[in-house]
Protein backbone atom coordinates (compact mmCIF):
# COMPACT_ATOMS: atom_id res chain seq x y z
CA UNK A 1 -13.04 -31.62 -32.40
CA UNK A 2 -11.87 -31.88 -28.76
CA UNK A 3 -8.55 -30.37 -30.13
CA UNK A 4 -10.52 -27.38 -31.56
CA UNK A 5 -12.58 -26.88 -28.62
CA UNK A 6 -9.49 -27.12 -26.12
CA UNK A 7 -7.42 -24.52 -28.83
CA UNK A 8 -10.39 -22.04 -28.13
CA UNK A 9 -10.61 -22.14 -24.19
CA UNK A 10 -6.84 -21.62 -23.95
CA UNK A 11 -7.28 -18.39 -26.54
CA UNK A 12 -9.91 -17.15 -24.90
CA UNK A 13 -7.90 -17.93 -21.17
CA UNK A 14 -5.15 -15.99 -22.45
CA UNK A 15 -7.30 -12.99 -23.99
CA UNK A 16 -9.28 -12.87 -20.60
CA UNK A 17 -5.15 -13.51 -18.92
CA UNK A 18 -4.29 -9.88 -21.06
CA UNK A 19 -6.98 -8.23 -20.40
CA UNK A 20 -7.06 -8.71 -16.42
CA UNK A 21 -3.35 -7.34 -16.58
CA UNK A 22 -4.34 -4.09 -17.64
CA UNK A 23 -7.44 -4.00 -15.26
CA UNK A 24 -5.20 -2.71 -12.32
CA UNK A 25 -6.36 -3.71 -8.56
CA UNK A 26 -9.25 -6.12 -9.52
CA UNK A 27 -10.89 -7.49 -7.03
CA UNK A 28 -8.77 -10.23 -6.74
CA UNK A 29 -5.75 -8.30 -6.45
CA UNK A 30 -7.95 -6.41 -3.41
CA UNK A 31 -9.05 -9.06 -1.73
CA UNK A 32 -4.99 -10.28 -2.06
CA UNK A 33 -3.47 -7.22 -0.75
CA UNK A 34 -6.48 -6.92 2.34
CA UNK A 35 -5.57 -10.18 3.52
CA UNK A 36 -1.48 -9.55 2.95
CA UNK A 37 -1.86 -6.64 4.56
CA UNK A 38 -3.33 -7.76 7.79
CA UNK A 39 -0.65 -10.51 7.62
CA UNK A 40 2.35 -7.96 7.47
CA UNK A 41 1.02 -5.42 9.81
CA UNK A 42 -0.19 -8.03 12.15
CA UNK A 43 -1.63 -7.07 15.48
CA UNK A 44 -0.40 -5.35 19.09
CA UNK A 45 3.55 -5.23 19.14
CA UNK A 46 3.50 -6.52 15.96
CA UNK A 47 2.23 -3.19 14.42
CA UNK A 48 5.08 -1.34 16.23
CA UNK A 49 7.60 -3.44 15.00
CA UNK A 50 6.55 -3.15 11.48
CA UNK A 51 6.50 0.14 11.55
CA UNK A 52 9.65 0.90 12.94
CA UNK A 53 11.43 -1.44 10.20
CA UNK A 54 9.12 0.61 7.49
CA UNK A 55 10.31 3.97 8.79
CA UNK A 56 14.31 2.59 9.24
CA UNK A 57 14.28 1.88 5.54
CA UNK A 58 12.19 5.01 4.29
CA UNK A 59 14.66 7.67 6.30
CA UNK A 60 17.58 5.30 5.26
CA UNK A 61 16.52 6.04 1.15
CA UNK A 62 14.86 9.60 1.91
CA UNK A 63 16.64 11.19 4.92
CA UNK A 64 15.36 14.78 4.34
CA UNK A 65 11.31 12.95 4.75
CA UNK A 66 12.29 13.30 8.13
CA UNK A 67 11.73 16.95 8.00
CA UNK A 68 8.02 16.53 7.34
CA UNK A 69 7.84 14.37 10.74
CA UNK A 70 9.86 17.72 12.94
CA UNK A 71 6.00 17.92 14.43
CA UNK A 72 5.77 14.22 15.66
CA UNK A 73 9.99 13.82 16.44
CA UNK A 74 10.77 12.47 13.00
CA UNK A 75 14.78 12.72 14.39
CA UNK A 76 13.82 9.93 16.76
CA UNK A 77 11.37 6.61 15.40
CA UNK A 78 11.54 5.08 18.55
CA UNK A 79 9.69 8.13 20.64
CA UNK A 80 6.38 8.15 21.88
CA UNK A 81 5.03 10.76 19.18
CA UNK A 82 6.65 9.62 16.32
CA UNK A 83 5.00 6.00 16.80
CA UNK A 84 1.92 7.57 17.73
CA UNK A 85 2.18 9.15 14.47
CA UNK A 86 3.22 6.22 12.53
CA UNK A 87 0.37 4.51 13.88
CA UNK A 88 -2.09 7.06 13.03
CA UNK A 89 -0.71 6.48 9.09
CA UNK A 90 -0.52 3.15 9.31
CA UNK A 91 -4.06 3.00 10.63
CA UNK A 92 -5.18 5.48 7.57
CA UNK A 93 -3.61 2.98 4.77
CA UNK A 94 -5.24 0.00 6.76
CA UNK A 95 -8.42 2.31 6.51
CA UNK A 96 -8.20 2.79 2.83
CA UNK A 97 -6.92 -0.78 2.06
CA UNK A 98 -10.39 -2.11 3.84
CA UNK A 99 -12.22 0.85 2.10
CA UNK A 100 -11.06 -0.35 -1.42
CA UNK A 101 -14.39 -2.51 -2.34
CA UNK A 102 -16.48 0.45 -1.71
CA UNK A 103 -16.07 3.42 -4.03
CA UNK A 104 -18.07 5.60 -2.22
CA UNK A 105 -16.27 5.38 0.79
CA UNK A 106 -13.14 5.01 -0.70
CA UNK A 107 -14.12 8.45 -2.02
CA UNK A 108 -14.51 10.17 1.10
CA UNK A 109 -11.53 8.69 2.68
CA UNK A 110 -9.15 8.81 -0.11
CA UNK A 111 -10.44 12.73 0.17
CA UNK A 112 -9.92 13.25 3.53
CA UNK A 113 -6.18 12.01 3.36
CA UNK A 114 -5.47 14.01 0.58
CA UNK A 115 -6.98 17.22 2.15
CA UNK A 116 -5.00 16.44 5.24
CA UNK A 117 -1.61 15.96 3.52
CA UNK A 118 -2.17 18.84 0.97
CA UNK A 119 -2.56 20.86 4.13
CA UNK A 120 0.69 19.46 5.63
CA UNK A 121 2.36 20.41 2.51
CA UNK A 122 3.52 16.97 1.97
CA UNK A 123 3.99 16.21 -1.81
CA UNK A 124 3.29 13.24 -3.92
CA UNK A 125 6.54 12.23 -4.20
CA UNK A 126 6.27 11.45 -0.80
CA UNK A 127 3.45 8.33 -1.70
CA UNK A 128 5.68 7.21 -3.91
CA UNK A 129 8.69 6.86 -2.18
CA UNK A 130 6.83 5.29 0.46
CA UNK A 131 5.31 3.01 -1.57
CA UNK A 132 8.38 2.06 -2.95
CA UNK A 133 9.69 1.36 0.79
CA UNK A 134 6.91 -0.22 1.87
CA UNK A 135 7.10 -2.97 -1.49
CA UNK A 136 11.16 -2.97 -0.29
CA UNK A 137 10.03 -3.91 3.69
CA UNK A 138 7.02 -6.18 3.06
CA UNK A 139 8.92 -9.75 1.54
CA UNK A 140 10.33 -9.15 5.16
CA UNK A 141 6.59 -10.39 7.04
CA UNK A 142 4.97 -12.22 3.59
CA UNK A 143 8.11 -14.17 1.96
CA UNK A 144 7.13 -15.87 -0.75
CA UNK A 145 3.62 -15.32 -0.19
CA UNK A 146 4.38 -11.30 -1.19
CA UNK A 147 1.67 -10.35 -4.28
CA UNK A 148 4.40 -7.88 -5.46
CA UNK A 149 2.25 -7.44 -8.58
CA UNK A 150 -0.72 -6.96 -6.95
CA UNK A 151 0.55 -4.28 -4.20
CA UNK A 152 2.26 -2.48 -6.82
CA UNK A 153 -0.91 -2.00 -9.20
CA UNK A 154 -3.31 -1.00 -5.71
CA UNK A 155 -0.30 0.81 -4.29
CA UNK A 156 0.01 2.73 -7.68
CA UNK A 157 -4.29 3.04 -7.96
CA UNK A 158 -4.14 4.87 -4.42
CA UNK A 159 -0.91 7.47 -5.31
CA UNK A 160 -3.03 8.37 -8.71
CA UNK A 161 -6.19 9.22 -6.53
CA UNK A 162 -4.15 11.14 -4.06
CA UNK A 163 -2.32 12.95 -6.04
């Protein structure tokens, strides 16, 4: 009987195992990537210093992106108004990372940042590229404590609802 009973919590474990997989960005996987996130991006210099390796790698793998950053001297990462830029996006995902618990606002924001890029004429291939950068830069701060899974799935929920 305890055999039977033990057979059914481990088939219902690994029903309840399949069916969070295709849930993407639970609120597990939120509450994972907040707290990652604020990790990685850390605080004062730290920000800077993230963000210059994150834009290094991106221009590295997408070297005509810098053409979207002529405005805010995209030719030079280290200049006053390309990291006030770069802090002004890194601020925005922070913003919608924090955000993600409450549709509503979520809503608005994730509208405002689209509305602002669509304006810019910056395309989604551009969240995706970054996304793909920022997954590439981020074992870099976390090690092995990276949630690759989980920032993939919420990285992937926020491109959908941008696009």
């Amino acid at each position: 009987m305890k055999l039977l009973l033990l057979v059914g919590v481990l088939g219902c474990l690994a029903v309840c195992s399949l069916a969070d997989t295709e849930h993407k960005c639970g609120p597990l996987q939120k509450i994972k990537v907040r707290r990652q996130w604020a990790k990685a991006f850390g605080e004062g210099s730290e920000r800077l210093e993230f963000a210059i390796h994150l834009w290094n790698t991106f221009f590295k793998a997408f070297p005509k992106a810098r053409e979207m950053f002529s405005k805010y001297r995209g030719d030079n990462i280290y200049s006053p108004e390309f990291q006030a830029s770069s802090q002004r996006i890194l601020g925005a995902f922070g913003m919608l990372i924090e955000t993600a618990d409450d549709p509503e606002a979520l809503k608005v924001l994730l509208g405002s940042v689209k509305a602002d890029h669509l304006d810019k004429g910056i395309r989604p291939e551009f969240y995706e590229a970054l996304r793909d950068e920022l997954l590439e830069s981020l074992p870099k701060y976390l090690g092995h404590r990276l949630d690759w899974d989980a920032w993939n799935d919420c990285l992937t929920a926020l491109i959908e609802n941008l696009k």
